[in-house]
Structure formats: C-alpha cells, structure tokens
Protein backbone atom coordinates (compact mmCIF):
# COMPACT_ATOMS: atom_id res chain seq x y z
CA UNK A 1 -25.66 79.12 35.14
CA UNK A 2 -24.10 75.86 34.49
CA UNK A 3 -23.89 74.91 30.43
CA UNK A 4 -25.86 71.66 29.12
CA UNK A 5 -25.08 69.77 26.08
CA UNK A 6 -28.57 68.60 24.38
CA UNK A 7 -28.40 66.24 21.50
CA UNK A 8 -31.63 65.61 19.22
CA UNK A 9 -32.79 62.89 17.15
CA UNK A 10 -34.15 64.14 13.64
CA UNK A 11 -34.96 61.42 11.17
CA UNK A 12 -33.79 58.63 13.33
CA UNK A 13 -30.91 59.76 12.95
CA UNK A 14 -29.01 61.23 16.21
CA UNK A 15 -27.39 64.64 15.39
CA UNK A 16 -24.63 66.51 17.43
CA UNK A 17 -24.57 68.13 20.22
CA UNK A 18 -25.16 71.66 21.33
CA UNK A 19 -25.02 73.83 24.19
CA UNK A 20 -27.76 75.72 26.17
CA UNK A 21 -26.85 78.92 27.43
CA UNK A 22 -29.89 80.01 28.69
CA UNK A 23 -32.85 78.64 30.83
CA UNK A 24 -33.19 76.58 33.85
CA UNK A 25 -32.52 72.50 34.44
CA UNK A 26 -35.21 70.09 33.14
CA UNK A 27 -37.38 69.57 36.26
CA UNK A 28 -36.46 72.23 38.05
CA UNK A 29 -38.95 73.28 40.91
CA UNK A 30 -38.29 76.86 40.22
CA UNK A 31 -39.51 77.07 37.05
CA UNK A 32 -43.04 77.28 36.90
CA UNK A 33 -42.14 80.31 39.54
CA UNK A 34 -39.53 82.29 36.81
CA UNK A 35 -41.82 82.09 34.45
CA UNK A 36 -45.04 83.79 36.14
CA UNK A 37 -42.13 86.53 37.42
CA UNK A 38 -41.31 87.21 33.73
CA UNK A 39 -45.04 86.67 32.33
CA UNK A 40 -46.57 89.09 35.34
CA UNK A 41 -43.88 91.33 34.37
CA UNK A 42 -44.86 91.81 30.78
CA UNK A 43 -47.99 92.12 31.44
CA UNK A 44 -47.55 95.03 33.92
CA UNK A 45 -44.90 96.84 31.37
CA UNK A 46 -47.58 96.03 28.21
CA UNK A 47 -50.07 98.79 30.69
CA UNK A 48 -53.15 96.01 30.65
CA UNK A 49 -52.99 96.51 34.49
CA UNK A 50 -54.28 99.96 34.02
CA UNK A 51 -55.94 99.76 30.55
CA UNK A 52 -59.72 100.94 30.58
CA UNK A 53 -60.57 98.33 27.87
CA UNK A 54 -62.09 95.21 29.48
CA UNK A 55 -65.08 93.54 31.26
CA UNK A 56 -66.42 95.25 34.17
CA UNK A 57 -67.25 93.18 36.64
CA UNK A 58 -68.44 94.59 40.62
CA UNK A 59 -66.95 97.98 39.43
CA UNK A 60 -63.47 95.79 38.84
CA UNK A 61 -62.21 95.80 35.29
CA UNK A 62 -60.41 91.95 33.96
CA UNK A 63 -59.42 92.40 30.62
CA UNK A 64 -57.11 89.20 30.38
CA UNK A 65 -56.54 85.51 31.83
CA UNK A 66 -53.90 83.62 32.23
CA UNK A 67 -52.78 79.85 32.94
CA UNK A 68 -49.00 79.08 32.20
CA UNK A 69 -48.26 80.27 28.99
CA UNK A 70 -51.97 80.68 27.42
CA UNK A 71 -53.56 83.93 27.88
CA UNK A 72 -56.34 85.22 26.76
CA UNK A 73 -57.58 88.63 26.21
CA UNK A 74 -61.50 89.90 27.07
CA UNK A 75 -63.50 93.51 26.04
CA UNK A 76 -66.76 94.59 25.01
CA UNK A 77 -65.80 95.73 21.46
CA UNK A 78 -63.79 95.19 19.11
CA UNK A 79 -62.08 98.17 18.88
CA UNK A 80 -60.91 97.63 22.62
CA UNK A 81 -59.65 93.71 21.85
CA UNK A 82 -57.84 95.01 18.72
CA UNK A 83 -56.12 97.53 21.53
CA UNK A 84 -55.26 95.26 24.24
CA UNK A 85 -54.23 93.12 21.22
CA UNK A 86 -51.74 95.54 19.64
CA UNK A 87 -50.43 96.49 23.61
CA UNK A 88 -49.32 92.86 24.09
CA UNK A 89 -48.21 92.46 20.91
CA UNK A 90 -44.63 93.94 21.13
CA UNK A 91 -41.35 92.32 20.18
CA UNK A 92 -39.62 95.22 22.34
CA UNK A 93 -40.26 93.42 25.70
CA UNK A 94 -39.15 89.66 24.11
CA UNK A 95 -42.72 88.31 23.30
CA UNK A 96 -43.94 87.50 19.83
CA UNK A 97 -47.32 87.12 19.02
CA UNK A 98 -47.77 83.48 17.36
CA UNK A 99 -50.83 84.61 15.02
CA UNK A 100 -51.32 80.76 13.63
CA UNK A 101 -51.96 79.87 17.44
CA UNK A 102 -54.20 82.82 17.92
CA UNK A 103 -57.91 83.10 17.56
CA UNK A 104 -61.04 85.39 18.20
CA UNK A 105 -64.45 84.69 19.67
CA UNK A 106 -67.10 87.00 20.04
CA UNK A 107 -70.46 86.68 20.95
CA UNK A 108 -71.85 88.50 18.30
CA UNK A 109 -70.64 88.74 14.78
CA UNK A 110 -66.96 89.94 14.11
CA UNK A 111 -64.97 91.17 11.12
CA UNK A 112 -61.99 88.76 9.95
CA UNK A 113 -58.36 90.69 11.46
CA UNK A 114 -55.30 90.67 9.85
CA UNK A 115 -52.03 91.35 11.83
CA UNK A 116 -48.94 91.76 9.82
CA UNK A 117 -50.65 90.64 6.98
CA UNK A 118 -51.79 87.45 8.61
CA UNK A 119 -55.72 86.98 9.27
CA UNK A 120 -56.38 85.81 12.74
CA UNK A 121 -59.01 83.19 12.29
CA UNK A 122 -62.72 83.53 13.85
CA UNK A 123 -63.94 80.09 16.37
CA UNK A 124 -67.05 79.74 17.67
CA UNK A 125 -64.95 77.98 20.91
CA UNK A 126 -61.64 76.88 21.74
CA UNK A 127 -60.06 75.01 24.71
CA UNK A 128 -58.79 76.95 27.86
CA UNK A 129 -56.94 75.19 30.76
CA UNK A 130 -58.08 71.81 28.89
CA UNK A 131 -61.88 73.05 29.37
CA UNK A 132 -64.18 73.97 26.11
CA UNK A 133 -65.61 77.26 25.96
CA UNK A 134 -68.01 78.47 23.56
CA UNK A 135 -69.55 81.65 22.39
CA UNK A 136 -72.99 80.65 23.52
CA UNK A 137 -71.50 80.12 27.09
CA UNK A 138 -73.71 77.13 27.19
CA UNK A 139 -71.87 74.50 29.57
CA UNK A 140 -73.62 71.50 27.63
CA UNK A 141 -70.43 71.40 24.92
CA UNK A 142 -68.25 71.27 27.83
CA UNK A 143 -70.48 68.24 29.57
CA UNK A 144 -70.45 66.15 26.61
CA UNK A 145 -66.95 66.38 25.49
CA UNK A 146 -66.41 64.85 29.20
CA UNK A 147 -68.18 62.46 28.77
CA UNK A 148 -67.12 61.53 25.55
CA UNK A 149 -62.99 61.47 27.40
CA UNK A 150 -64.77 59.21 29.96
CA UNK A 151 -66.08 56.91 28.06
CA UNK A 152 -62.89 56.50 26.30
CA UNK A 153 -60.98 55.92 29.35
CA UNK A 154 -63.64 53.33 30.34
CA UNK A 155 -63.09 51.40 26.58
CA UNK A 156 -59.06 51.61 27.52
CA UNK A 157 -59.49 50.24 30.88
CA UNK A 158 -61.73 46.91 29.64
CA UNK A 159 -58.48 44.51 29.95
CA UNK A 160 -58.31 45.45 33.72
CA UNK A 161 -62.39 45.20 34.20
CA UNK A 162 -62.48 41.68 32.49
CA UNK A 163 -60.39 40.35 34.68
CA UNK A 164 -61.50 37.67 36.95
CA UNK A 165 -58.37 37.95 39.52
CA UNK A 166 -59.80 42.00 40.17
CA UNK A 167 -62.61 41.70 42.61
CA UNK A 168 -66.03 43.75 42.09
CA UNK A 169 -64.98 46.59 45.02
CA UNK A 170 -61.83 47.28 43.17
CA UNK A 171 -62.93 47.53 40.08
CA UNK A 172 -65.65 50.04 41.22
CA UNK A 173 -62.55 51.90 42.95
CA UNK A 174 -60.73 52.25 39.83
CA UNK A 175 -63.65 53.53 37.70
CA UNK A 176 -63.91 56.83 40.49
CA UNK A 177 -60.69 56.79 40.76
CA UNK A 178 -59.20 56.98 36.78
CA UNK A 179 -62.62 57.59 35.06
CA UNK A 180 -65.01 59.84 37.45
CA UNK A 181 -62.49 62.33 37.20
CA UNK A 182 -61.70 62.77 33.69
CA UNK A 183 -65.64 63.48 34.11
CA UNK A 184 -65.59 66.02 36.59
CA UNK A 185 -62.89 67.94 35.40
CA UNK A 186 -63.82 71.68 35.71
CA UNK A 187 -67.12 71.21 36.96
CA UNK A 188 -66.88 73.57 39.70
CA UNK A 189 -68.02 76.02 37.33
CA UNK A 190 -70.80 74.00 35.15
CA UNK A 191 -73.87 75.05 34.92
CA UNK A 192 -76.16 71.78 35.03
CA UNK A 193 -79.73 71.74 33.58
CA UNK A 194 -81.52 68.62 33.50
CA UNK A 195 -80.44 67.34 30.23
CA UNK A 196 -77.17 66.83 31.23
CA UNK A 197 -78.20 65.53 34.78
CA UNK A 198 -79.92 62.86 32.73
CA UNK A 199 -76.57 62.42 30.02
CA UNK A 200 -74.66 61.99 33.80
CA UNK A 201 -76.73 58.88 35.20
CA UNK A 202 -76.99 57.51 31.57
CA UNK A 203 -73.12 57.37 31.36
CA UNK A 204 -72.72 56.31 35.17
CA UNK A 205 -74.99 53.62 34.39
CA UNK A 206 -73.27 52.63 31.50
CA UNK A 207 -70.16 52.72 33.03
CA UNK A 208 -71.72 49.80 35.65
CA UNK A 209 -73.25 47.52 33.17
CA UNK A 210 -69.99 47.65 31.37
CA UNK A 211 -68.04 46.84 34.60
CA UNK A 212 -70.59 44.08 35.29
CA UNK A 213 -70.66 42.96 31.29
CA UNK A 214 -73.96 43.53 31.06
CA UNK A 215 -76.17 44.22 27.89
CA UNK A 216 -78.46 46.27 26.68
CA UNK A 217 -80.67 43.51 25.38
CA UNK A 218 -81.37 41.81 28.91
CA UNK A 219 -84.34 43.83 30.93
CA UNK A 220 -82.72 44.29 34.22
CA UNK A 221 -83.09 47.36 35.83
CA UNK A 222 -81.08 50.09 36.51
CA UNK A 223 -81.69 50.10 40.31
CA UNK A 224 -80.70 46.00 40.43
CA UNK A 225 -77.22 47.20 38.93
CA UNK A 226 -76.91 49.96 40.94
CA UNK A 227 -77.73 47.51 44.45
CA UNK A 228 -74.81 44.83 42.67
CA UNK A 229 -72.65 47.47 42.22
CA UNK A 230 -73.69 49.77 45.51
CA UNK A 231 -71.70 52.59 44.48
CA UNK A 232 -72.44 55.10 47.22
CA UNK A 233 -72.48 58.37 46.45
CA UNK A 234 -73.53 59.19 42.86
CA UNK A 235 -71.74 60.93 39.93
CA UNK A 236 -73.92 63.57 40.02
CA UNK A 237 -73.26 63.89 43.85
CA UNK A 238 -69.54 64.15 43.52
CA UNK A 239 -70.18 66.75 41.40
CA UNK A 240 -72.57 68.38 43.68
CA UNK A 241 -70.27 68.27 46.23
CA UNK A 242 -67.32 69.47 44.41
CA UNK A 243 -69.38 72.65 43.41
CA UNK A 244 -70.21 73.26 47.14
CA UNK A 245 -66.63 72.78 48.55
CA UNK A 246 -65.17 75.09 45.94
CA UNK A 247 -68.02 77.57 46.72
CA UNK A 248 -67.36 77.41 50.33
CA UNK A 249 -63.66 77.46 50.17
CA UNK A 250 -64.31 81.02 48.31
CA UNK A 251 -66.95 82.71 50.46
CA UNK A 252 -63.97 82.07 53.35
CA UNK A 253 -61.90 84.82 51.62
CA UNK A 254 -61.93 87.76 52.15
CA UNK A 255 -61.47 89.37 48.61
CA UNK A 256 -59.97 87.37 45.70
CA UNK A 257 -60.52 87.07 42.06
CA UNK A 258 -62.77 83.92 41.53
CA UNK A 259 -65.65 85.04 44.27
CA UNK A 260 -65.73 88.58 41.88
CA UNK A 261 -66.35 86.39 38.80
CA UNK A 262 -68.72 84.21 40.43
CA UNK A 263 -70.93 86.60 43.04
CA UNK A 264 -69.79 89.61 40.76
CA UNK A 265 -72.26 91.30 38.28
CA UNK A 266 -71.78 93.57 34.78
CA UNK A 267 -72.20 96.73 34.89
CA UNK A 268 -74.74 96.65 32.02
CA UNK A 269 -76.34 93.77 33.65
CA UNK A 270 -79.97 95.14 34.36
CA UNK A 271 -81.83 92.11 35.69
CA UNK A 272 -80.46 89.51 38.81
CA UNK A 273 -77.77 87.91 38.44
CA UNK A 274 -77.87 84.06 37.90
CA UNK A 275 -75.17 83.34 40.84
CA UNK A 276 -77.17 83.35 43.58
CA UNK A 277 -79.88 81.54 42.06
CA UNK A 278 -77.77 78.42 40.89
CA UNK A 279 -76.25 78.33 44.54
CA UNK A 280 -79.88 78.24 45.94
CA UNK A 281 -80.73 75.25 43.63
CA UNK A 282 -77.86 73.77 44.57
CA UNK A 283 -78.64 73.55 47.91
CA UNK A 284 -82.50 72.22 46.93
CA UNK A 285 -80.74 69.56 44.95
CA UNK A 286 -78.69 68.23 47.67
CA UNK A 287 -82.05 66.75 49.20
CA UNK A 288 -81.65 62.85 49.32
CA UNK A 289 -78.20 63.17 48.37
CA UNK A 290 -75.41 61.40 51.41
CA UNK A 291 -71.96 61.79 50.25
CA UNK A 292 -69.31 59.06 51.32
C-alpha cells in the first residue's frame, strides 16, 4: 500500500504533514466494497446472523439494518435490544460503540440505559438513510419534512425562475428535475392518506404560482395555472408510479429481503396484513391518472 502525506488546516493555520499508513486512496472505487467485506464480517463474527433476538417476519428473523456505516438494531423487548446491543458492542473485533451517536426508540415506554456509565438517550424518531422514522410509524412526519426540503429548494432556485432569458418549459423542467425529487425521496415506501395527498397538490400548486409569480391575493384558479403551466403528469402521479415500479421490480424476484418486509407478516400479527390492501388502493387510485 503506497504511503500518503496529508496536511490539515487547524485555525487557519496549515500544520505539517503526516503519513497514512493505512486505508485506501481518496476516491477509490473499491471502497464502498472493503468496507461492506469488513462490516458483513463483524456482523457474522458478533453471532447476530444466528441470534434468536429480533423481529419475526414470514417465519424469517431481521434483527438489524444496515446502510454504509449506520446500523441499526430491532427486537421485541428490551431485554433482547440490550443483548444484540452488548453482542455488537465489542472492542475485540476493532469496533467501538460511539454511545453520544447512539439512541433508542421503542414503541412503547422504555427505561433510560447506561453503557459504561454513559446513558444512551431515548427519541421518539431519528433519521435513517436521510428518511425520518418515528415511533408511531406514521409516514405523515416523513411527508412533511419533504416538503418542507422542497420548498426550500424552490426559495433557493428563485434567481433562476425570475429570469426572463429561461423560457416557461424549462423552468417547469428544472422544478421536476431539482425540486420533485427532493420530494419524492423514499416514497416507495410511504404510506399516503388523504391529508397528505391534499399537503402534495397544495405544494405542487404552490410551486407553479411561484414559477409563474403569482399571488395569493388574485382569484385565479388552480386549474387556469395548471393549463399555463400544463405540467403533465402530477406530483402525486410520479409518486404513484414510483411506488408501482418499485413494487413490480420486487414481485420479479424470486426471494429477497425487501418483498419479506413488504408482503411479509409478524408472527403475532392476528388480523390482515395492510400490504395487500395499500397495493389494491393503489391500483384504484391510478384511475384518471396518464403518466408521461
């Protein structure tokens, strides 16, 4: 492995140089690859693999997640977390557990932990691959903390919309293309009621009369902006449409890990579950929709 000499800047101030002896080049391809090798491989000496504590899901037990370097650990009591806790928790196999960085949800009240002498703080919800999830498991957070990144994208973009020398069409191009999707991040795996179909339009709509400088005050209607505008397909359709191409693209495989979470039930679970019905509403809701 070749040496690098790093230099830092503390203070304004540029300090000397050191060597790195270990790791890989900055931008290196491989990298994102070494470190799932070393992560899957803690993981499978820490025993979670075959560890009874965990969710049951279809008679298949998931106890943890993982995206990059975030993982988080699931059960059904706290006895179990506190021992799929304590099994990754082990400076033997090179990983430290940050305590500061870690926190505990539960659906149902939990006593405070302390690890090392350190209390491991109690949320209500925390963010997970840049998505919000709560103990309620009630997608609405998730919706309007979208929205409220969309509408602050749409604010940063108003040099480029006031522009006379940008025609209408691309202007309407860059709002799906750098706002729509700050919007629809995730939302594979919303569930949408009809408040937040209604928060959707409202903020699509807003996002028009701001591209067309319109206010409030006047009375025009929504459907006159929408025929200036003629945006196509709606929000709400992409969004439909998303949802149905990732549901599609799993029912093709055979067995994976996503169509168990999302077709899978809990063991405990007495009644239906709600998969099948969102899918079917889905499919109602598509009526009158034409996607572009």
């Amino acid at each position: 492995m070749q040496i690098r000499k790093q230099q830092l800047e503390l203070d304004m101030e540029q300090q000397t140089g050191f060597q790195i002896g270990k790791g890989v080049r900055q931008g290196c391809i491989l990298l994102p690859y070494l470190f799932n090798l070393y992560a899957k491989y803690i993981m499978r000496n820490t025993g979670l693999e075959e560890a009874q504590a965990g969710i049951k899901i279809s008679r298949r037990n998931i106890n943890n997640l993982r995206y990059a370097d975030d993982t988080k650990l699931m059960a059904e009591s706290e006895e179990e977390l506190k021992s799929l806790l304590m099994k990754v928790e082990s400076e033997k196999i090179g990983l430290k557990l940050n305590i500061q960085k870690t926190k505990i949800m539960a659906s149902s009240p939990i006593t405070s932990w302390e690890i090392d002498g350190e209390t491991v703080e109690t949320v209500s919800n925390f963010i997970f691959g840049r998505s919000k999830i709560t103990a309620d498991s009630d997608c609405s957070h998730e919706i309007k903390r979208c929205l409220l990144l969309g509408r602050k994208v749409m604010i940063n973009l108003d040099s480029i919309f006031q522009s006379r020398d940008i025609t209408l069409p691309t202007k309407v191009c860059l709002v799906k293309a750098m706002v729509f999707p700050v919007i629809m991040y995730g939302c594979e795996s919303w569930t949408i009621k009809k408040a937040e179909c209604r928060r959707i339009d409202a903020f699509e709509l807003w996002c028009w009369r701001r591209l067309l400088r319109v206010p409030w005050t006047p009375r025009r209607s929504n459907q006159s902006i929408l025929k200036e505008i003629s945006p196509g397909c709606s929000l709400e359709g992409l969004m439909l449409k998303l949802k149905l191409q990732y549901f599609g693209h799993l029912m093709r495989r055979a067995d994976s890990f996503e169509k168990t979470l999302m077709l899978g039930r809990i063991e405990r679970q007495e009644e239906k579950g709600t998969a099948d019905n969102e899918m079917v509403g889905w499919h109602h809701r598509l009526n009158g929709h034409e996607f572009g």
